[in-house]
Protein backbone atom coordinates (compact mmCIF):
# COMPACT_ATOMS: atom_id res chain seq x y z
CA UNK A 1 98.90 139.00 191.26
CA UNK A 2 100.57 141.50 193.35
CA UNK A 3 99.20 144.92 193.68
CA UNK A 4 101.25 146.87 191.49
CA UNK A 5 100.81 150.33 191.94
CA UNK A 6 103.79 151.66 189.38
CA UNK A 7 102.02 151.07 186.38
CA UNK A 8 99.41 153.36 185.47
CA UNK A 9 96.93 153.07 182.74
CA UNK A 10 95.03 156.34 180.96
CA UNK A 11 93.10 156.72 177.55
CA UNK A 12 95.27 160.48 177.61
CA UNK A 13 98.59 159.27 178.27
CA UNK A 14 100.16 157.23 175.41
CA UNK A 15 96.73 156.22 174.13
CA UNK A 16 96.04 154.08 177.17
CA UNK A 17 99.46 152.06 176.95
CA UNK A 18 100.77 150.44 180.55
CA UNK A 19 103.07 153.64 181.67
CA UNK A 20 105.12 154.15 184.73
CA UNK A 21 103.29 156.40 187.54
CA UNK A 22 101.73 158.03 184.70
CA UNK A 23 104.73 159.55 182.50
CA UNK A 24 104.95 159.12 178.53
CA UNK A 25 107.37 155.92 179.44
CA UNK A 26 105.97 152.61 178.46
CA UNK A 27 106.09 149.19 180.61
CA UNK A 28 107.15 148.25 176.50
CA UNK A 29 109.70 150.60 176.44
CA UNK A 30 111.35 149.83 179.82
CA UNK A 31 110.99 145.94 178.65
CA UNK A 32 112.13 146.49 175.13
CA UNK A 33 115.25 148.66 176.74
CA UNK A 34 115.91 145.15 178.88
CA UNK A 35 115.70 142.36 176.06
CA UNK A 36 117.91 144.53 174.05
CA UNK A 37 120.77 144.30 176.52
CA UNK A 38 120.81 147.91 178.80
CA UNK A 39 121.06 147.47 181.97
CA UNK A 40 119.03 149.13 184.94
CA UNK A 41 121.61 151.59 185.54
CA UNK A 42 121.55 152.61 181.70
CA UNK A 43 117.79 153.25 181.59
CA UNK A 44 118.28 155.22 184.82
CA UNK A 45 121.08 157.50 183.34
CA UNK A 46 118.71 157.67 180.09
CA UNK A 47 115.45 158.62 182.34
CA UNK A 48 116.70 160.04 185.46
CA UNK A 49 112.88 160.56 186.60
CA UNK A 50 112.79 157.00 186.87
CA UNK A 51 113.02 154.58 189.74
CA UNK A 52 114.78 151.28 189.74
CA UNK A 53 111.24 150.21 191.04
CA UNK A 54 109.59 151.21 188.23
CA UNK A 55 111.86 149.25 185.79
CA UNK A 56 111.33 146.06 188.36
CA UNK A 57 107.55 146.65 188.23
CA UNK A 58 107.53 146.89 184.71
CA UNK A 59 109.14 143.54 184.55
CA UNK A 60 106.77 142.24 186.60
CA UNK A 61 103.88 143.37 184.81
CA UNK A 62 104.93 142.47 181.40
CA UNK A 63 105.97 138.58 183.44
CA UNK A 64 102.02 138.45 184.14
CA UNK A 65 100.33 140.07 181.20
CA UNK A 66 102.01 137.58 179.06
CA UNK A 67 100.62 134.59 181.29
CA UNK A 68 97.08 135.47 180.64
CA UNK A 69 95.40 134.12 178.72
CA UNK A 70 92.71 134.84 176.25
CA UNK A 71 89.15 133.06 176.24
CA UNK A 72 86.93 133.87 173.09
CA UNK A 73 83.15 134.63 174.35
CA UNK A 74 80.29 133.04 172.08
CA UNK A 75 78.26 135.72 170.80
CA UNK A 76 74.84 135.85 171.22
């Protein structure tokens, strides 16, 4: 996985939620923005604080979180 240094991750900040560089924007937000049909420049004119980086980056990250995959552990 590529080091991806856009998303930002704090208990503080949207209770912990994947953010961009630490604002109250989601990685779910900026993906939920895409599958619903806006384009880059839209979320840009919506959240001119934003990068068209970020919105790549959050693409990215939501393309590998939802690779993963989950292995239950036997408990003890």
């Amino acid at each position: 996985m590529q080091n991806l240094t856009r998303i930002t991750r704090n208990p503080e900040v949207m209770g912990g939620k994947p953010c961009i560089r630490g604002m109250r924007v989601t990685v779910g937000a900026i993906v939920g923005l895409m599958a619903s049909g806006h384009t880059p420049s839209d979320i840009l004119a919506a959240y001119p604080y934003l990068e068209e980086a970020d919105i790549y980056e959050a693409l990215a990250y939501a393309a590998w979180r939802s690779e993963e995959i989950e292995v239950p552990l036997k408990s003890a």
